[in-house]
N, C-alpha and C. Protein backbone atom coordinates (compact mmCIF):
# COMPACT_ATOMS: atom_id res chain seq x y z
N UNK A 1 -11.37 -3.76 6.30
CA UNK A 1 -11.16 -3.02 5.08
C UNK A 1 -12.50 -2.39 4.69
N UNK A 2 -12.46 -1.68 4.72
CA UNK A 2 -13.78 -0.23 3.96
C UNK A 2 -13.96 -1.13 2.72
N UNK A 3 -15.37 -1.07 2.73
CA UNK A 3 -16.53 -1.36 1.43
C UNK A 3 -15.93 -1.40 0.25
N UNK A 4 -15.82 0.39 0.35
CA UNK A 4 -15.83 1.60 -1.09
C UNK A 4 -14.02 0.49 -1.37
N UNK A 5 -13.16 -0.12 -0.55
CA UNK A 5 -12.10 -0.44 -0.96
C UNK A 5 -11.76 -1.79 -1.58
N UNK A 6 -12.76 -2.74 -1.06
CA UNK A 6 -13.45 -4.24 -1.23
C UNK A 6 -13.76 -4.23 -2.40
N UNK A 7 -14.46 -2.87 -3.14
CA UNK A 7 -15.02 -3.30 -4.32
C UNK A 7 -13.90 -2.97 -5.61
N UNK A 8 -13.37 -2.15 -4.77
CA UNK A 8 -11.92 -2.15 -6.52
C UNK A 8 -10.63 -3.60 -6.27
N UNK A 9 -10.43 -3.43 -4.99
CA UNK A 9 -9.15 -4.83 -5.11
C UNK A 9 -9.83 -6.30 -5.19
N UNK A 10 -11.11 -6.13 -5.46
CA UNK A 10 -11.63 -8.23 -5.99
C UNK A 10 -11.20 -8.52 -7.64
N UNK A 11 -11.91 -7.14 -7.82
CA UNK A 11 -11.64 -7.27 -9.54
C UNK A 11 -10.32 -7.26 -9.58
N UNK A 12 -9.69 -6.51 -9.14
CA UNK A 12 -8.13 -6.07 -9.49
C UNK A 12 -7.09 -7.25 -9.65
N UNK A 13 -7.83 -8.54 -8.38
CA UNK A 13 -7.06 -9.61 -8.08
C UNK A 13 -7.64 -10.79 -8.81
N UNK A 14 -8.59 -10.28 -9.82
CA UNK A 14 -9.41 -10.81 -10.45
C UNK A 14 -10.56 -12.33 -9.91
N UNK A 15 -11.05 -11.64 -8.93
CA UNK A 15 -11.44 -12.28 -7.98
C UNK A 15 -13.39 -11.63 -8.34
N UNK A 16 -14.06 -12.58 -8.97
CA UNK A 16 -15.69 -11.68 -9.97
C UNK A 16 -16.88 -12.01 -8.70
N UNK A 17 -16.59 -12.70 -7.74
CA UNK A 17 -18.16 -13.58 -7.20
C UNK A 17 -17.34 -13.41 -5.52
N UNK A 18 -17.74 -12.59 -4.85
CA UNK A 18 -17.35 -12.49 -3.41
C UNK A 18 -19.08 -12.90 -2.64
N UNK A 19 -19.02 -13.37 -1.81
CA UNK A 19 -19.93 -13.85 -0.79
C UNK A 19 -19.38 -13.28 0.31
N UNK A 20 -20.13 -12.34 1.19
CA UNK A 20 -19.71 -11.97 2.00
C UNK A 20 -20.45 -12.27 3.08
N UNK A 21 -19.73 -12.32 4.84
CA UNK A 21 -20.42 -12.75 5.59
C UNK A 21 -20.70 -11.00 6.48
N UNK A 22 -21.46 -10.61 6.50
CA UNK A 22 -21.18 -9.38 7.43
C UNK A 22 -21.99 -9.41 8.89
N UNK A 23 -21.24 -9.35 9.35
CA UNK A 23 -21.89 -9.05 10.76
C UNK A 23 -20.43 -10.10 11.54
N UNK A 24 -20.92 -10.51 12.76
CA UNK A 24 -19.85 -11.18 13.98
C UNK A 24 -20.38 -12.29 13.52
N UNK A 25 -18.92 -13.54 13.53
CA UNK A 25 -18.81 -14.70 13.22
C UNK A 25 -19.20 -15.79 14.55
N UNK A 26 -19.51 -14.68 15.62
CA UNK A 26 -19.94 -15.72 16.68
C UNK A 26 -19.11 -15.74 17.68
N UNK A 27 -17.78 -15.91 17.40
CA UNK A 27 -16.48 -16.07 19.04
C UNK A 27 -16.71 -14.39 19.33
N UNK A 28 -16.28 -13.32 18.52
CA UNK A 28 -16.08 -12.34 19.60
C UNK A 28 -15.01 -12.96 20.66
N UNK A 29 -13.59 -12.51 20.00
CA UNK A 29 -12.59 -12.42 21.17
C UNK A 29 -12.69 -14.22 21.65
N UNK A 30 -12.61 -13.82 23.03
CA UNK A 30 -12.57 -14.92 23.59
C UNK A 30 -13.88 -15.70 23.96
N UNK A 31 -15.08 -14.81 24.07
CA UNK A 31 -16.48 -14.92 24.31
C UNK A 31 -16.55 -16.69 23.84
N UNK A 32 -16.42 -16.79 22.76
CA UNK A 32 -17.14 -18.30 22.06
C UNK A 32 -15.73 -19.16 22.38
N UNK A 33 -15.34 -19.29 22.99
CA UNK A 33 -13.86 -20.52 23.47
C UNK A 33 -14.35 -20.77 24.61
N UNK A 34 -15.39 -19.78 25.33
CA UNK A 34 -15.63 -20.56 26.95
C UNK A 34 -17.22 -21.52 26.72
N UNK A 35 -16.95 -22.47 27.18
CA UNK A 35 -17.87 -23.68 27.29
C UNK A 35 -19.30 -22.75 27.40
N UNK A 36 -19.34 -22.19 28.38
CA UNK A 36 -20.94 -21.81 28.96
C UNK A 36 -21.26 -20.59 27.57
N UNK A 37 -20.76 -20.33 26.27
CA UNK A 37 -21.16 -19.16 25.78
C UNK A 37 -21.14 -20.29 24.15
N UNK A 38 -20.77 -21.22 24.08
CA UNK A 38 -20.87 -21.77 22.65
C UNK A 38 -21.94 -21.95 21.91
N UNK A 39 -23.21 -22.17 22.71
CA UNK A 39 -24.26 -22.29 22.05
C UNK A 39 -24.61 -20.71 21.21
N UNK A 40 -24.92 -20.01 22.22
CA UNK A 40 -24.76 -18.94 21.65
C UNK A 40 -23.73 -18.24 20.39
N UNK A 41 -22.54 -18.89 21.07
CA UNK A 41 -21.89 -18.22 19.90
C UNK A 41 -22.05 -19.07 18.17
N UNK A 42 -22.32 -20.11 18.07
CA UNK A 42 -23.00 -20.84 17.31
C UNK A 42 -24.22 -20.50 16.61
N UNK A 43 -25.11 -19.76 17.40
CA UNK A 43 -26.30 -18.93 17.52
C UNK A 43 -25.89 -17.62 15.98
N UNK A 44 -25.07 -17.07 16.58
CA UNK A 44 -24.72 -15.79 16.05
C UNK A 44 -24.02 -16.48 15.05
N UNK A 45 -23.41 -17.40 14.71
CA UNK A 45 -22.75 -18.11 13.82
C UNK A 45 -23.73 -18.17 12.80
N UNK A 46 -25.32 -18.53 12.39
CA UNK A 46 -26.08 -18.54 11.93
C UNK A 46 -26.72 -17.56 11.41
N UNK A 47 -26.00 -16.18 11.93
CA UNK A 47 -26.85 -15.40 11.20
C UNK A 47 -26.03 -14.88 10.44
N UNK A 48 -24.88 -14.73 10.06
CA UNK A 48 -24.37 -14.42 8.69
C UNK A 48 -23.00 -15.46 8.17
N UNK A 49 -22.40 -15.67 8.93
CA UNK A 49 -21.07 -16.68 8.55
C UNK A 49 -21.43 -17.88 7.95
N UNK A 50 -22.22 -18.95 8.71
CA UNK A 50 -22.18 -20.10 8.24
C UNK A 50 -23.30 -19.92 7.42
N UNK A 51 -24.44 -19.64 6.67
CA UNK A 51 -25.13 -19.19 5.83
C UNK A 51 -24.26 -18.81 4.32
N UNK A 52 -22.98 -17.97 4.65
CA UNK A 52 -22.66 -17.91 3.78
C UNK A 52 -21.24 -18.93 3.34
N UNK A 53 -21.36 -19.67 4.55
CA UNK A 53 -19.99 -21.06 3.65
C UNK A 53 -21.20 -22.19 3.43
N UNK A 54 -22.25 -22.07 3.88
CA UNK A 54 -23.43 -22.94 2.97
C UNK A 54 -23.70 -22.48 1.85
N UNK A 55 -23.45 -21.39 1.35
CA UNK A 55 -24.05 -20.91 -0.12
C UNK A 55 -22.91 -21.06 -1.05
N UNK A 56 -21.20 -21.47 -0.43
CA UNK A 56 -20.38 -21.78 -1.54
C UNK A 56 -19.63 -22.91 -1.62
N UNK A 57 -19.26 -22.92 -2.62
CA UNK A 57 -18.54 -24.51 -2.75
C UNK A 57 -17.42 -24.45 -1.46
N UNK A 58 -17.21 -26.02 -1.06
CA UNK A 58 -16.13 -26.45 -0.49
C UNK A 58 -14.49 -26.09 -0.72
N UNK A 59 -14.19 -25.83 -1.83
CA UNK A 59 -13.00 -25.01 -2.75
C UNK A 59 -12.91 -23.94 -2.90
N UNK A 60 -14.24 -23.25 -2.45
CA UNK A 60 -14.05 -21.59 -2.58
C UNK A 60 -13.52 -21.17 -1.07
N UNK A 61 -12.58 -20.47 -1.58
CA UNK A 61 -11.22 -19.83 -0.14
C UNK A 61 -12.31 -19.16 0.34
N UNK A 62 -11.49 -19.02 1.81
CA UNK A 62 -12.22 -18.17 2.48
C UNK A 62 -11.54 -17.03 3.52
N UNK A 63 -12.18 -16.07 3.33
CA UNK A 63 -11.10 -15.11 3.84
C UNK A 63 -11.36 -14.57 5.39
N UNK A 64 -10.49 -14.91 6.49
CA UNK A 64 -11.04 -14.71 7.44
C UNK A 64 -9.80 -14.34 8.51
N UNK A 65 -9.33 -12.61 8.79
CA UNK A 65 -8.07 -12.11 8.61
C UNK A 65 -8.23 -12.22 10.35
N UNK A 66 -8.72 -12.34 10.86
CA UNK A 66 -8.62 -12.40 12.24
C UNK A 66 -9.22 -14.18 12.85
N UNK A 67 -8.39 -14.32 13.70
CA UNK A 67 -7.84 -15.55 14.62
C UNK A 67 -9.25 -16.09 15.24
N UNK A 68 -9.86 -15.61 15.83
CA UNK A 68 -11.36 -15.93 16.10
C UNK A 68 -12.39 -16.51 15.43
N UNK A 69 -12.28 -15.48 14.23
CA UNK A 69 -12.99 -16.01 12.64
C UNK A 69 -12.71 -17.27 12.27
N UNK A 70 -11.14 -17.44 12.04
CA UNK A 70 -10.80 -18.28 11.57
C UNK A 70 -11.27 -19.83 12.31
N UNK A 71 -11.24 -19.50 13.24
CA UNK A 71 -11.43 -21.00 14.42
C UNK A 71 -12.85 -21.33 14.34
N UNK A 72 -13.74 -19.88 13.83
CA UNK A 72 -14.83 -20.27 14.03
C UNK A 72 -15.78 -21.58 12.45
N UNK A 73 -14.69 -20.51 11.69
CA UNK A 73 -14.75 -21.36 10.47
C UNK A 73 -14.70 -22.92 10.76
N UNK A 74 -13.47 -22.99 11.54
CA UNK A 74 -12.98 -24.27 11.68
C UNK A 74 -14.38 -25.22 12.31
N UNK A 75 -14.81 -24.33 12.95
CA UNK A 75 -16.24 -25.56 13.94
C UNK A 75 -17.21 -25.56 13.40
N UNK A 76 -17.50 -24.38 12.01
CA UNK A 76 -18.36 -24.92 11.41
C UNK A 76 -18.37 -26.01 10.14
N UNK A 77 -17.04 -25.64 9.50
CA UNK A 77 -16.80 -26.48 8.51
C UNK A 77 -15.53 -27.64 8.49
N UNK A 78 -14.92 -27.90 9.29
CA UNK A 78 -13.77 -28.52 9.76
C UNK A 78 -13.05 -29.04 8.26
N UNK A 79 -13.29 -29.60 7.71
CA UNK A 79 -12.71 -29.39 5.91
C UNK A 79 -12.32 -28.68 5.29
N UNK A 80 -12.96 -27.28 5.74
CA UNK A 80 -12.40 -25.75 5.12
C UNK A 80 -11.12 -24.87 5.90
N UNK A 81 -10.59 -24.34 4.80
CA UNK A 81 -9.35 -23.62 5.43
C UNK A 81 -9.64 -22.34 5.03
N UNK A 82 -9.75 -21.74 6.30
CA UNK A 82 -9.79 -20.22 6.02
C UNK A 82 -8.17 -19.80 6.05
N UNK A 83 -8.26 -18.38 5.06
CA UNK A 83 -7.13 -17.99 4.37
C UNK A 83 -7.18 -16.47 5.26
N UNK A 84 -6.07 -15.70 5.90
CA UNK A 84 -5.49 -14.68 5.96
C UNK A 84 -5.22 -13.52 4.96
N UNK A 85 -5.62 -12.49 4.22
CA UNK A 85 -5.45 -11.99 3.11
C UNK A 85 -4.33 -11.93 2.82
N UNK A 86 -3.27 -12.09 3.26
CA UNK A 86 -1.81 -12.42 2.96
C UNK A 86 -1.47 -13.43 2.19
N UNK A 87 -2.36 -14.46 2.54
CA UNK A 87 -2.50 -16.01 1.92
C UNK A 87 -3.00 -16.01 0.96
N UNK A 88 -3.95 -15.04 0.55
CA UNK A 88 -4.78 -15.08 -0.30
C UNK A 88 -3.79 -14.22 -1.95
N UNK A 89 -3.67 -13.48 -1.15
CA UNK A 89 -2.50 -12.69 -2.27
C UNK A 89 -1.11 -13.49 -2.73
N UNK A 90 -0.63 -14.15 -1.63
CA UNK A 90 0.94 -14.34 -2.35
C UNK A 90 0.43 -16.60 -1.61
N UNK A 91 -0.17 -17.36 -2.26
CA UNK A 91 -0.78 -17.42 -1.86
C UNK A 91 0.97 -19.16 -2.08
N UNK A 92 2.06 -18.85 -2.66
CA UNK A 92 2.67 -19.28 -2.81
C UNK A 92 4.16 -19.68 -1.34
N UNK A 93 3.59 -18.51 -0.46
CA UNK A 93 4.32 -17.88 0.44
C UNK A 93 3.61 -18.01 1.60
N UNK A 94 3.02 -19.42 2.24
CA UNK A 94 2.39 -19.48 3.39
C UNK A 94 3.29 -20.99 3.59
N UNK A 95 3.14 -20.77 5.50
CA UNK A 95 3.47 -21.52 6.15
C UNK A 95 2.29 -22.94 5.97
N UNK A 96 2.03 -23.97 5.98
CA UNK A 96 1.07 -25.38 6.23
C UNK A 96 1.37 -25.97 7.75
C-alpha cells in the first residue's frame, strides 16, 4: 500500500501511533525457510522488523499481509500474532 495512502486510512480506522518496519523482513520468498540462508535472513531481520516489534508492546497487532512476513514474525517473537489487514479491519471475522 502507497505511503501517501497509509497516512489517511490509520486515522480513519482510528488507529494514532503506527511503527513501521520498512525495508525486507528477512525470508524473502522462500530464501529464509532454507537452513543454509537463516542466519542471514535473521541478519536482515535486524535491520528493520525486529527493531520495530522491540519498540512495541506485546498487545500491539501487527500487520504483516504477506505469508513470509508473517512466519518471520513468528521466529522472532513466537507470542505475537501477526494480523493480515483483513484481520485487522473486520477483526470479528477471522478464522483461529
Amino acid at each position: 500500500m502507497e505511503r501517501r495512502y497509509r497516512g489517511k486510512l490509520w486515522p480513519a480506522l482510528g488507529i494514532a501511533d503506527v511503527t513501521e518496519a520498512t525495508g525486507c523482513c528477512g525470508v524473502a520468498g522462500n530464501f529464509g525457510f532454507e537452513a543454509n540462508h537463516y542466519e542471514i535472513s535473521m541478519k536482515v531481520a535486524q535491520q528493520a522488523l525486529a527493531p520495530a516489534l522491540e519498540s512495541t508492546a506485546a498487545d500491539t497487532p501487527v500487520l504483516a499481509d504477506g505469508f513470509s512476513c508473517a512466519m518471520q514474525v513468528k521466529q522472532l517473537e513466537p507470542q505475537r500474532k501477526s494480523l493480515h489487514l483483513t484481520e485487522l479491519l473486520d477483526p470479528g471475522n477471522t478464522a483461529s
